[in-house]
PDB file of N, CA and C in Angstrom:
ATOM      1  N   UNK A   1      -0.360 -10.171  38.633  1.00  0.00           N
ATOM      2  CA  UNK A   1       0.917  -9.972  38.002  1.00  0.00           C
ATOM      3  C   UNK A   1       1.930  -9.597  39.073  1.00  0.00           C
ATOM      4  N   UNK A   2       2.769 -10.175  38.993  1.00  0.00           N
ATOM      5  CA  UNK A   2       4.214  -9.544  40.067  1.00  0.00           C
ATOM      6  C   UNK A   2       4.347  -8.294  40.129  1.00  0.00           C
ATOM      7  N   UNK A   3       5.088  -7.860  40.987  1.00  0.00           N
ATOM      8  CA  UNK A   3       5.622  -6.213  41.231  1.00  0.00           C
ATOM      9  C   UNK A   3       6.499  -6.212  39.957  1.00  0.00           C
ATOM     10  N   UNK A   4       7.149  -6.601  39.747  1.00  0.00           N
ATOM     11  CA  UNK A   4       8.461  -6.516  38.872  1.00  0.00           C
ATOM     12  C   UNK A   4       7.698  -6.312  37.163  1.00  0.00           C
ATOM     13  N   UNK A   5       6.813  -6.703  37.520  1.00  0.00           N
ATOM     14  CA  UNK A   5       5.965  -6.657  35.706  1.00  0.00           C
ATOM     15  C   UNK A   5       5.408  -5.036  35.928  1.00  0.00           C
ATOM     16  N   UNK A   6       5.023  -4.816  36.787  1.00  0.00           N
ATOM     17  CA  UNK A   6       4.518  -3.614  36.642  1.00  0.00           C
ATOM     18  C   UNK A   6       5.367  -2.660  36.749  1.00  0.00           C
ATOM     19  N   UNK A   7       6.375  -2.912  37.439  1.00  0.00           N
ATOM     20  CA  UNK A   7       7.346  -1.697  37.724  1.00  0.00           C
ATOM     21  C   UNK A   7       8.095  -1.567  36.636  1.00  0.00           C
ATOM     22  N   UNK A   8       8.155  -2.391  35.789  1.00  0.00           N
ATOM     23  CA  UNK A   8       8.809  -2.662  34.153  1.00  0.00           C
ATOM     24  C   UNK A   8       7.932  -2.096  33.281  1.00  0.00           C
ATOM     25  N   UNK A   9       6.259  -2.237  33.435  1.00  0.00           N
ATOM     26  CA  UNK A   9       5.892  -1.989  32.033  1.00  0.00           C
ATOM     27  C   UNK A   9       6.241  -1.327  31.130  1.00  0.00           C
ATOM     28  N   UNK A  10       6.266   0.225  31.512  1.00  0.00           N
ATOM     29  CA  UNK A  10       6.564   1.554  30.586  1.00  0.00           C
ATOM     30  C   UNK A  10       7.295   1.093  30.256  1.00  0.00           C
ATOM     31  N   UNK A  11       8.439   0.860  30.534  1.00  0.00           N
ATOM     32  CA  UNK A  11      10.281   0.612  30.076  1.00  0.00           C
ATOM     33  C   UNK A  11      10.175  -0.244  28.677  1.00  0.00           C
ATOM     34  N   UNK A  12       9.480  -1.351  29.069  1.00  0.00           N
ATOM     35  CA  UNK A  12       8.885  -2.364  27.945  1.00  0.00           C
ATOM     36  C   UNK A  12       8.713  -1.591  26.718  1.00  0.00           C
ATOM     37  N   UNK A  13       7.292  -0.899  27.414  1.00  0.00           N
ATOM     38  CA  UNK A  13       6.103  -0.468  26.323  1.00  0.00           C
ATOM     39  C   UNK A  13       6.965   0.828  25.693  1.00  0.00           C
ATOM     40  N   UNK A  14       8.095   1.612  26.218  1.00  0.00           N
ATOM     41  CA  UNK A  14       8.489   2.210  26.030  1.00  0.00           C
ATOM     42  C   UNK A  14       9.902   1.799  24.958  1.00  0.00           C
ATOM     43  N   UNK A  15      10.616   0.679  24.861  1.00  0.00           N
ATOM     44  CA  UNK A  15      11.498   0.553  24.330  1.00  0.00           C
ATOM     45  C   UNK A  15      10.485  -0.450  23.003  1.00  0.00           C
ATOM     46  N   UNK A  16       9.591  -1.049  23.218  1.00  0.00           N
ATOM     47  CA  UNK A  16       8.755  -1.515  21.630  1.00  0.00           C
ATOM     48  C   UNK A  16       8.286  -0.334  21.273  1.00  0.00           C
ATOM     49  N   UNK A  17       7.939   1.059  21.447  1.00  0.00           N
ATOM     50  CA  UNK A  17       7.595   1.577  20.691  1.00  0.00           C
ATOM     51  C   UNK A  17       8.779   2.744  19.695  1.00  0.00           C
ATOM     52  N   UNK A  18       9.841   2.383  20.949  1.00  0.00           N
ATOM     53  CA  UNK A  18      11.302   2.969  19.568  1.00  0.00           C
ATOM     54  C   UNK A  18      11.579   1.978  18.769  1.00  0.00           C
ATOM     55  N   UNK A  19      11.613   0.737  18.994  1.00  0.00           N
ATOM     56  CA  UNK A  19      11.915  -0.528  18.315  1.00  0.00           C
ATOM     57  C   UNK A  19      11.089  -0.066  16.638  1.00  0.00           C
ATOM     58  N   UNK A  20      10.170   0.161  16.975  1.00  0.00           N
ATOM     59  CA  UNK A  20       8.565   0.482  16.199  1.00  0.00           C
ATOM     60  C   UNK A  20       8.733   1.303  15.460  1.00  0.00           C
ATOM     61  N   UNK A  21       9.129   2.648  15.746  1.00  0.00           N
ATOM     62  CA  UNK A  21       9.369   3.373  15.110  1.00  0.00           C
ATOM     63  C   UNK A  21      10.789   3.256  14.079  1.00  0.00           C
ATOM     64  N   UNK A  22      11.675   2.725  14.668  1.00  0.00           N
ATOM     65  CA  UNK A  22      12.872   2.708  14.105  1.00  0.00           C
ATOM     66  C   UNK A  22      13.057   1.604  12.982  1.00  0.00           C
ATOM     67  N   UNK A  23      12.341   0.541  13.509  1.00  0.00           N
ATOM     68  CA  UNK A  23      11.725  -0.069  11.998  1.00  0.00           C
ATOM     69  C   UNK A  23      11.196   0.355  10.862  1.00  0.00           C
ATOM     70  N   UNK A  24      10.183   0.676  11.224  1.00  0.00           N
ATOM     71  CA  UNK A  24       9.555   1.524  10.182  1.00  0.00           C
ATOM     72  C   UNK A  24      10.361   2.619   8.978  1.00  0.00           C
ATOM     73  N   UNK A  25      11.338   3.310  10.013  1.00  0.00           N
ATOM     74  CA  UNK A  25      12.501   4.139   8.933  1.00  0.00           C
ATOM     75  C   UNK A  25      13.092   3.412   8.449  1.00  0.00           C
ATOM     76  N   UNK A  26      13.638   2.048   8.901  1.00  0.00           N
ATOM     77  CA  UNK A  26      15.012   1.367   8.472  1.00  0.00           C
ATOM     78  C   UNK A  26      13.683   0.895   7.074  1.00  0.00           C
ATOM     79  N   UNK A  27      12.703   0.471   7.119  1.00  0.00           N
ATOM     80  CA  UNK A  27      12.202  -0.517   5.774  1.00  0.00           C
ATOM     81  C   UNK A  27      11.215   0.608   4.672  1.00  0.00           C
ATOM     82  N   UNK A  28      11.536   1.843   5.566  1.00  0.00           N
ATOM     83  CA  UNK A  28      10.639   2.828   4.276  1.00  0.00           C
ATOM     84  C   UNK A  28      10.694   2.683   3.245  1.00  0.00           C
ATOM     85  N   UNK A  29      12.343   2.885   2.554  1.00  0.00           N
ATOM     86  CA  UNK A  29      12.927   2.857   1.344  1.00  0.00           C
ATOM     87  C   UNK A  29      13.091   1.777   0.403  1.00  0.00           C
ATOM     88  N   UNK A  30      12.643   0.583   0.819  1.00  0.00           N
ATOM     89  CA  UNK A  30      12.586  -0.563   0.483  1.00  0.00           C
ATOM     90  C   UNK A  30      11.011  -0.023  -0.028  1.00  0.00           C
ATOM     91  N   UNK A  31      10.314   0.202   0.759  1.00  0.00           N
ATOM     92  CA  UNK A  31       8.471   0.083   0.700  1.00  0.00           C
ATOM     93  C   UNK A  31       8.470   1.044  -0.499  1.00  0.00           C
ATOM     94  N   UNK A  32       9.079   2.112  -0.302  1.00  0.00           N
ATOM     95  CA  UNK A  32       8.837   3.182  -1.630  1.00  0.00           C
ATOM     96  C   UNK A  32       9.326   2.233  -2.829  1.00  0.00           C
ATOM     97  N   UNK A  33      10.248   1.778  -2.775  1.00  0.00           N
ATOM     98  CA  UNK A  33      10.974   1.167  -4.091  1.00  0.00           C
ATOM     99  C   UNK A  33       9.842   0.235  -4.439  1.00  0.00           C
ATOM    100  N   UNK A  34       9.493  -0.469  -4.061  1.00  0.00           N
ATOM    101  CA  UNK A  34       8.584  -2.142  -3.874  1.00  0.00           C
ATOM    102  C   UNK A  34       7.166  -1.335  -4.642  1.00  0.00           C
ATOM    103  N   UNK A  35       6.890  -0.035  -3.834  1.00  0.00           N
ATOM    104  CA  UNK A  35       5.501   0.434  -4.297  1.00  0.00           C
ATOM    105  C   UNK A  35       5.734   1.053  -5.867  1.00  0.00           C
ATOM    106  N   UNK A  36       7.143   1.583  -5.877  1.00  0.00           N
ATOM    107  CA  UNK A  36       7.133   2.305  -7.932  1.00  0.00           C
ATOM    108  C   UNK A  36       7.290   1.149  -8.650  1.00  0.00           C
ATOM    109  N   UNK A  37       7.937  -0.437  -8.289  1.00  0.00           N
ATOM    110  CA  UNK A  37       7.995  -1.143  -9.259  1.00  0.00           C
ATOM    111  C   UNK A  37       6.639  -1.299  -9.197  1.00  0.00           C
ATOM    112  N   UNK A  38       5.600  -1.912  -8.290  1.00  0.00           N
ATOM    113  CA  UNK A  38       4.100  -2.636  -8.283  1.00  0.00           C
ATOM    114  C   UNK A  38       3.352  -0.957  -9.341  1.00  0.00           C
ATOM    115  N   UNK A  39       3.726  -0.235  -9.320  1.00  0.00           N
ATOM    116  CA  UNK A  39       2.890   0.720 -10.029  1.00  0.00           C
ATOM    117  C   UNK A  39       3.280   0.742 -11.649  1.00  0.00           C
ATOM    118  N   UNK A  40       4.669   0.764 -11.860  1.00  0.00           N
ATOM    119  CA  UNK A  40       4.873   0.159 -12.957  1.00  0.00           C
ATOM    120  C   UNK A  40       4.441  -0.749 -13.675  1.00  0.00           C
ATOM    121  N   UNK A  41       4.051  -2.056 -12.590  1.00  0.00           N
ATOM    122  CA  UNK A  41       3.886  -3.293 -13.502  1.00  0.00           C
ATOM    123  C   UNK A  41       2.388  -3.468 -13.730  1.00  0.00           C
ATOM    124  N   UNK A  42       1.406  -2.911 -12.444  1.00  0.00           N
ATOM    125  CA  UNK A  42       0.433  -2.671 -13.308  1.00  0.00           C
ATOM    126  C   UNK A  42      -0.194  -1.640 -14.316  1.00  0.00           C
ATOM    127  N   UNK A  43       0.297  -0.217 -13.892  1.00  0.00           N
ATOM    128  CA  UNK A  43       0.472   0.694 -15.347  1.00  0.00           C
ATOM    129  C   UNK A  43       0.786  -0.438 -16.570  1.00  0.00           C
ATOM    130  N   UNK A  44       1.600  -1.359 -16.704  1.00  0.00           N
ATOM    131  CA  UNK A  44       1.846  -2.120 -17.610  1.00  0.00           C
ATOM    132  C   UNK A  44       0.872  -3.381 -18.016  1.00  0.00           C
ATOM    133  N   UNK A  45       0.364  -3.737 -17.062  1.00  0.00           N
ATOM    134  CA  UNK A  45      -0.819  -4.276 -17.245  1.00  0.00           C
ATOM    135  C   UNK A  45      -2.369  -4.184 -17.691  1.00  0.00           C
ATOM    136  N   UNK A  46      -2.778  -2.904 -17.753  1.00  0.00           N
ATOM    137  CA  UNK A  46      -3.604  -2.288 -17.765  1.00  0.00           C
ATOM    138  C   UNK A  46      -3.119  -1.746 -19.192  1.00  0.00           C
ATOM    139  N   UNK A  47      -2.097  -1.141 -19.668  1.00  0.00           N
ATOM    140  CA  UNK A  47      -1.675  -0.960 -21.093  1.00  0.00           C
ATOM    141  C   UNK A  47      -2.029  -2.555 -22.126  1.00  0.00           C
ATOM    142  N   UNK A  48      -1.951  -3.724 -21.369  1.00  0.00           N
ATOM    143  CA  UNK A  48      -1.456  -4.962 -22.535  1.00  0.00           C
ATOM    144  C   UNK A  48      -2.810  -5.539 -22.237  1.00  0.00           C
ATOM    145  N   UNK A  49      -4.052  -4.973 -21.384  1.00  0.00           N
ATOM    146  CA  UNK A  49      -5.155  -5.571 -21.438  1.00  0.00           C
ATOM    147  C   UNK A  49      -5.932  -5.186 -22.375  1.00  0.00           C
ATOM    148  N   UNK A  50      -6.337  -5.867 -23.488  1.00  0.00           N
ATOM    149  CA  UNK A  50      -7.318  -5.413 -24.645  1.00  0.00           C
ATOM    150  C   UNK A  50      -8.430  -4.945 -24.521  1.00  0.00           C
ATOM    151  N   UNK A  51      -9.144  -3.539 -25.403  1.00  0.00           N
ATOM    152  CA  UNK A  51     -10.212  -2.949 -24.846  1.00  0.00           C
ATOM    153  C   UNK A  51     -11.287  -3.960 -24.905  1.00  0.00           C
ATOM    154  N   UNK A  52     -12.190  -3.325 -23.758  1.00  0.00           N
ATOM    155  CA  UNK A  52     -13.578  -4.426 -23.981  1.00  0.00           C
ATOM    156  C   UNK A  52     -13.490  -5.706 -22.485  1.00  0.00           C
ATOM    157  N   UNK A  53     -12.180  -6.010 -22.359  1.00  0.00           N
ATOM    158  CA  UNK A  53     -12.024  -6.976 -21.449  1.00  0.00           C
ATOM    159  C   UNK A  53     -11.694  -6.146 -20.382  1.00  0.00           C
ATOM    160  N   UNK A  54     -12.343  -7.232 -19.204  1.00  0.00           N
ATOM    161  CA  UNK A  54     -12.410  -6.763 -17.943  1.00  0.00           C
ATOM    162  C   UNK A  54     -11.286  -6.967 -16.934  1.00  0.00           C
ATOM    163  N   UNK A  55     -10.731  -5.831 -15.801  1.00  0.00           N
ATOM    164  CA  UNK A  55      -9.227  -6.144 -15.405  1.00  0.00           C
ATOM    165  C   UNK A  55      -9.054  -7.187 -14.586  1.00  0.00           C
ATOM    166  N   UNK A  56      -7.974  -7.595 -13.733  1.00  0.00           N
ATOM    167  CA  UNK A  56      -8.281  -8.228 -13.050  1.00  0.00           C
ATOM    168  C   UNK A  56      -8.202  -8.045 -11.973  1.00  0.00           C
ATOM    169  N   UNK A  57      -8.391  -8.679 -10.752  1.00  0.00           N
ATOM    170  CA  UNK A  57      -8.962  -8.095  -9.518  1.00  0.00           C
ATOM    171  C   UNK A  57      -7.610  -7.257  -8.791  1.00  0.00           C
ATOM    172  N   UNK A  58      -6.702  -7.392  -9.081  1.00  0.00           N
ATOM    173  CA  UNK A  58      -5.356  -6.630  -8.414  1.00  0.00           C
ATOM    174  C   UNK A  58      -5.478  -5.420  -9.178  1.00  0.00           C
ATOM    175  N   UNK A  59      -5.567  -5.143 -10.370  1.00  0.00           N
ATOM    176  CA  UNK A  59      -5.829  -4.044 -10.753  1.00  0.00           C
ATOM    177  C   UNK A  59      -6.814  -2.949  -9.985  1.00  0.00           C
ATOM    178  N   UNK A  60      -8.328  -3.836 -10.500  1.00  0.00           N
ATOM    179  CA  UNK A  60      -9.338  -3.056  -9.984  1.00  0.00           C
ATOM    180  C   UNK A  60      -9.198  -2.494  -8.225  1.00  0.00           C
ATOM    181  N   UNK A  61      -8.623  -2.980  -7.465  1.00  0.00           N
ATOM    182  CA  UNK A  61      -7.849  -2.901  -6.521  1.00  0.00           C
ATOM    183  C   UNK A  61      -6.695  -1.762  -6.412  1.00  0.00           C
ATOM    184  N   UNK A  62      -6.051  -1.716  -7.352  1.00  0.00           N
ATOM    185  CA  UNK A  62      -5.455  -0.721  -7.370  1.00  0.00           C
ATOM    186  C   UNK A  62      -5.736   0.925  -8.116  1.00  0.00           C
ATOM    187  N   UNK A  63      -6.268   0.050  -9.143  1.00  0.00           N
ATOM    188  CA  UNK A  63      -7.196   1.773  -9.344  1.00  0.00           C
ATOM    189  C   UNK A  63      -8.448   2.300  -8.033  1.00  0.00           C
ATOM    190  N   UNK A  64      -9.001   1.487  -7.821  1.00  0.00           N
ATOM    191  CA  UNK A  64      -9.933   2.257  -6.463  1.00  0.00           C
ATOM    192  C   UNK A  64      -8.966   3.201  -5.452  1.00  0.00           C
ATOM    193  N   UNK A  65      -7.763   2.454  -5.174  1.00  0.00           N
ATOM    194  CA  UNK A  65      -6.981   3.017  -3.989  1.00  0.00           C
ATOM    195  C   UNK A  65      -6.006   4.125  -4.986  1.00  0.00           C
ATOM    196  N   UNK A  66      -6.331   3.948  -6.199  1.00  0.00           N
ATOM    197  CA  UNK A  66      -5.220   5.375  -6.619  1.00  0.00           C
ATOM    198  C   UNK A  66      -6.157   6.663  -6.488  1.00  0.00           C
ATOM    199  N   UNK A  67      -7.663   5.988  -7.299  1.00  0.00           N
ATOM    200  CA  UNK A  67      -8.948   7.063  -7.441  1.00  0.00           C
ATOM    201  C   UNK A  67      -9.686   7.516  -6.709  1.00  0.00           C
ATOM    202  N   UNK A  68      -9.239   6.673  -5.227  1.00  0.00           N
ATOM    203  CA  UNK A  68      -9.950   6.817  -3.809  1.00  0.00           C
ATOM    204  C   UNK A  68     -11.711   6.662  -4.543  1.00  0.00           C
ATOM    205  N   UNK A  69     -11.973   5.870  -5.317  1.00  0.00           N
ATOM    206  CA  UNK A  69     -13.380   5.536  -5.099  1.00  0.00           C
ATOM    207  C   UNK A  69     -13.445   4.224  -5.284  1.00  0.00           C
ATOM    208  N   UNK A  70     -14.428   3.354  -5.712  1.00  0.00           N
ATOM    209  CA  UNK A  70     -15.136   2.243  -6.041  1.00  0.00           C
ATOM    210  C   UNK A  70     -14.509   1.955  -7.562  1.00  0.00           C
ATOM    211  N   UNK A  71     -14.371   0.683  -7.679  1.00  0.00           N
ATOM    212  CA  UNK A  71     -14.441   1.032  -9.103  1.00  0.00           C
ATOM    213  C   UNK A  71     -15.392   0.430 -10.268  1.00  0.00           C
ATOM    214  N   UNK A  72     -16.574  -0.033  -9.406  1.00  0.00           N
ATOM    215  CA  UNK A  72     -17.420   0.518 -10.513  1.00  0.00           C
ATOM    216  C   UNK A  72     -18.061   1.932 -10.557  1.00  0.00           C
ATOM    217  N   UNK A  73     -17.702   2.822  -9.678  1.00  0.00           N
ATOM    218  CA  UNK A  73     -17.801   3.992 -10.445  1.00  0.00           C
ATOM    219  C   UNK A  73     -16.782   5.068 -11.100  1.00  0.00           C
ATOM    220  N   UNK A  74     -15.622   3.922 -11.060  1.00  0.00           N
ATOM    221  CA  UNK A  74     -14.496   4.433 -12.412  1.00  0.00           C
ATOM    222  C   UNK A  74     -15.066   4.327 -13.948  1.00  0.00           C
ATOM    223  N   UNK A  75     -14.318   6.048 -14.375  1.00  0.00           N
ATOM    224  CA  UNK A  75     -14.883   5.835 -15.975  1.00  0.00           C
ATOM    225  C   UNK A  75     -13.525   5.348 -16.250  1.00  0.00           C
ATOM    226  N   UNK A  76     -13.563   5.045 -17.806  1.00  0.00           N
ATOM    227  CA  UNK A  76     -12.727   4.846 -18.941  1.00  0.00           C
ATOM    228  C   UNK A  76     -11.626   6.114 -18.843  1.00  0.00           C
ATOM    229  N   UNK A  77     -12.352   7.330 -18.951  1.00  0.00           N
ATOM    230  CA  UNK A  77     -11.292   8.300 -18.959  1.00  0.00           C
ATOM    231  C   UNK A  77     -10.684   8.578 -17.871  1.00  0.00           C
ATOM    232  N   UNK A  78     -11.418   8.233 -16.446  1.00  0.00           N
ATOM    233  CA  UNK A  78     -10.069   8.345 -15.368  1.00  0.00           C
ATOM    234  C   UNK A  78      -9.563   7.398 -15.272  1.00  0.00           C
ATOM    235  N   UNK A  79      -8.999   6.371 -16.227  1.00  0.00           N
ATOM    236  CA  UNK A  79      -8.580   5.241 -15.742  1.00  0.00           C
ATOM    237  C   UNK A  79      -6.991   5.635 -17.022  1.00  0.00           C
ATOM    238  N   UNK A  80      -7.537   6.227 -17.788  1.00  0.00           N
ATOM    239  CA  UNK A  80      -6.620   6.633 -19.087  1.00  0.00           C
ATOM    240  C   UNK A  80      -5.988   7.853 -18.018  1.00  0.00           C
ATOM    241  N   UNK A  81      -6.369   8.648 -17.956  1.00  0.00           N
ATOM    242  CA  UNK A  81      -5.558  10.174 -17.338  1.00  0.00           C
ATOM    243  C   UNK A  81      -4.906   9.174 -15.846  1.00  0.00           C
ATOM    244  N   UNK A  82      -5.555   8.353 -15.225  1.00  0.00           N
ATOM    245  CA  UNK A  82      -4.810   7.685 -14.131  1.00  0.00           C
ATOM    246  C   UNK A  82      -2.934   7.480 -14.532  1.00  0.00           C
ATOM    247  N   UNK A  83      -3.058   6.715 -15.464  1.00  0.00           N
ATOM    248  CA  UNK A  83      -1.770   5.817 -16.015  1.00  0.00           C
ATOM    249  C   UNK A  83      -1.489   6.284 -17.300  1.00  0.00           C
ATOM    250  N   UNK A  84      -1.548   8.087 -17.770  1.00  0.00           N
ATOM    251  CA  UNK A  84      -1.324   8.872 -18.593  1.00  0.00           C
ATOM    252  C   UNK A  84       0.334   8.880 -17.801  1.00  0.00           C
TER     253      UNK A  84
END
Protein backbone atom coordinates (compact mmCIF):
# COMPACT_ATOMS: atom_id res chain seq x y z
CA UNK A 1 0.00 0.00 0.00
CA UNK A 2 1.43 3.60 -0.58
CA UNK A 3 2.61 5.92 2.18
CA UNK A 4 -0.26 8.19 1.59
CA UNK A 5 -2.89 5.24 2.42
CA UNK A 6 -1.42 4.73 5.55
CA UNK A 7 -0.72 8.07 6.65
CA UNK A 8 -4.58 8.66 5.88
CA UNK A 9 -6.04 5.68 7.44
CA UNK A 10 -7.25 6.93 10.92
CA UNK A 11 -8.54 10.18 9.27
CA UNK A 12 -10.64 7.79 6.98
CA UNK A 13 -11.52 5.31 9.63
CA UNK A 14 -12.01 8.18 11.75
CA UNK A 15 -14.39 10.39 9.72
CA UNK A 16 -16.70 6.83 8.68
CA UNK A 17 -17.11 6.30 12.05
CA UNK A 18 -18.79 10.00 12.74
CA UNK A 19 -20.45 9.55 9.39
CA UNK A 20 -21.79 6.24 11.38
CA UNK A 21 -22.74 7.51 14.15
CA UNK A 22 -24.45 10.54 12.88
CA UNK A 23 -26.55 8.44 10.72
CA UNK A 24 -27.76 6.45 12.98
CA UNK A 25 -29.30 9.68 15.04
CA UNK A 26 -30.48 11.36 11.88
CA UNK A 27 -32.76 7.78 11.02
CA UNK A 28 -33.62 6.83 14.80
CA UNK A 29 -36.92 8.55 14.72
CA UNK A 30 -38.01 7.27 11.61
CA UNK A 31 -36.96 3.52 13.09
CA UNK A 32 -39.02 4.22 16.32
CA UNK A 33 -42.01 5.39 14.24
CA UNK A 34 -41.66 2.35 11.53
CA UNK A 35 -41.24 -0.06 14.74
CA UNK A 36 -44.93 1.35 16.69
CA UNK A 37 -46.72 1.14 13.34
CA UNK A 38 -45.16 -2.78 12.61
CA UNK A 39 -46.32 -3.43 16.35
CA UNK A 40 -49.62 -2.14 15.77
CA UNK A 41 -50.28 -4.00 12.72
CA UNK A 42 -49.38 -7.12 14.05
CA UNK A 43 -51.07 -6.62 17.57
CA UNK A 44 -53.80 -6.34 14.85
CA UNK A 45 -53.14 -9.35 13.29
CA UNK A 46 -52.93 -11.63 15.89
CA UNK A 47 -56.43 -10.01 17.20
CA UNK A 48 -58.25 -10.99 13.48
CA UNK A 49 -56.53 -14.49 13.54
CA UNK A 50 -59.24 -17.05 14.59
CA UNK A 51 -58.66 -19.27 17.63
CA UNK A 52 -57.31 -22.70 16.81
CA UNK A 53 -55.37 -21.41 13.67
CA UNK A 54 -51.85 -21.15 13.49
CA UNK A 55 -49.92 -17.54 13.06
CA UNK A 56 -47.99 -16.74 10.52
CA UNK A 57 -44.39 -16.79 10.33
CA UNK A 58 -43.86 -12.81 10.81
CA UNK A 59 -45.82 -13.03 13.73
CA UNK A 60 -44.31 -16.03 15.34
CA UNK A 61 -41.19 -14.00 14.71
CA UNK A 62 -42.28 -11.33 16.41
CA UNK A 63 -43.64 -12.73 19.46
CA UNK A 64 -40.26 -14.76 20.14
CA UNK A 65 -38.33 -11.35 19.90
CA UNK A 66 -41.02 -9.54 22.15
CA UNK A 67 -40.96 -12.84 24.70
CA UNK A 68 -37.24 -13.27 24.19
CA UNK A 69 -37.97 -17.07 23.87
CA UNK A 70 -38.86 -19.68 21.19
CA UNK A 71 -42.10 -19.80 20.28
CA UNK A 72 -42.96 -23.01 20.62
CA UNK A 73 -42.50 -22.54 24.05
CA UNK A 74 -45.01 -19.59 24.03
CA UNK A 75 -48.29 -20.21 25.94
CA UNK A 76 -51.69 -18.87 24.92
CA UNK A 77 -51.65 -16.68 27.95
CA UNK A 78 -48.37 -14.91 27.25
CA UNK A 79 -49.31 -14.28 23.98
CA UNK A 80 -52.82 -12.62 25.35
CA UNK A 81 -50.98 -10.48 28.30
CA UNK A 82 -48.22 -9.83 25.31
CA UNK A 83 -50.82 -7.67 23.09
CA UNK A 84 -53.14 -6.94 26.30
Amino acid sequence: MARGMHRHRRIRLDNLRDTKIATRAFKKPGKVKARTRRDAKVIAKIKATPEGVGYASEIQSWLSDLLEKPFTKISAEEIKSAIA
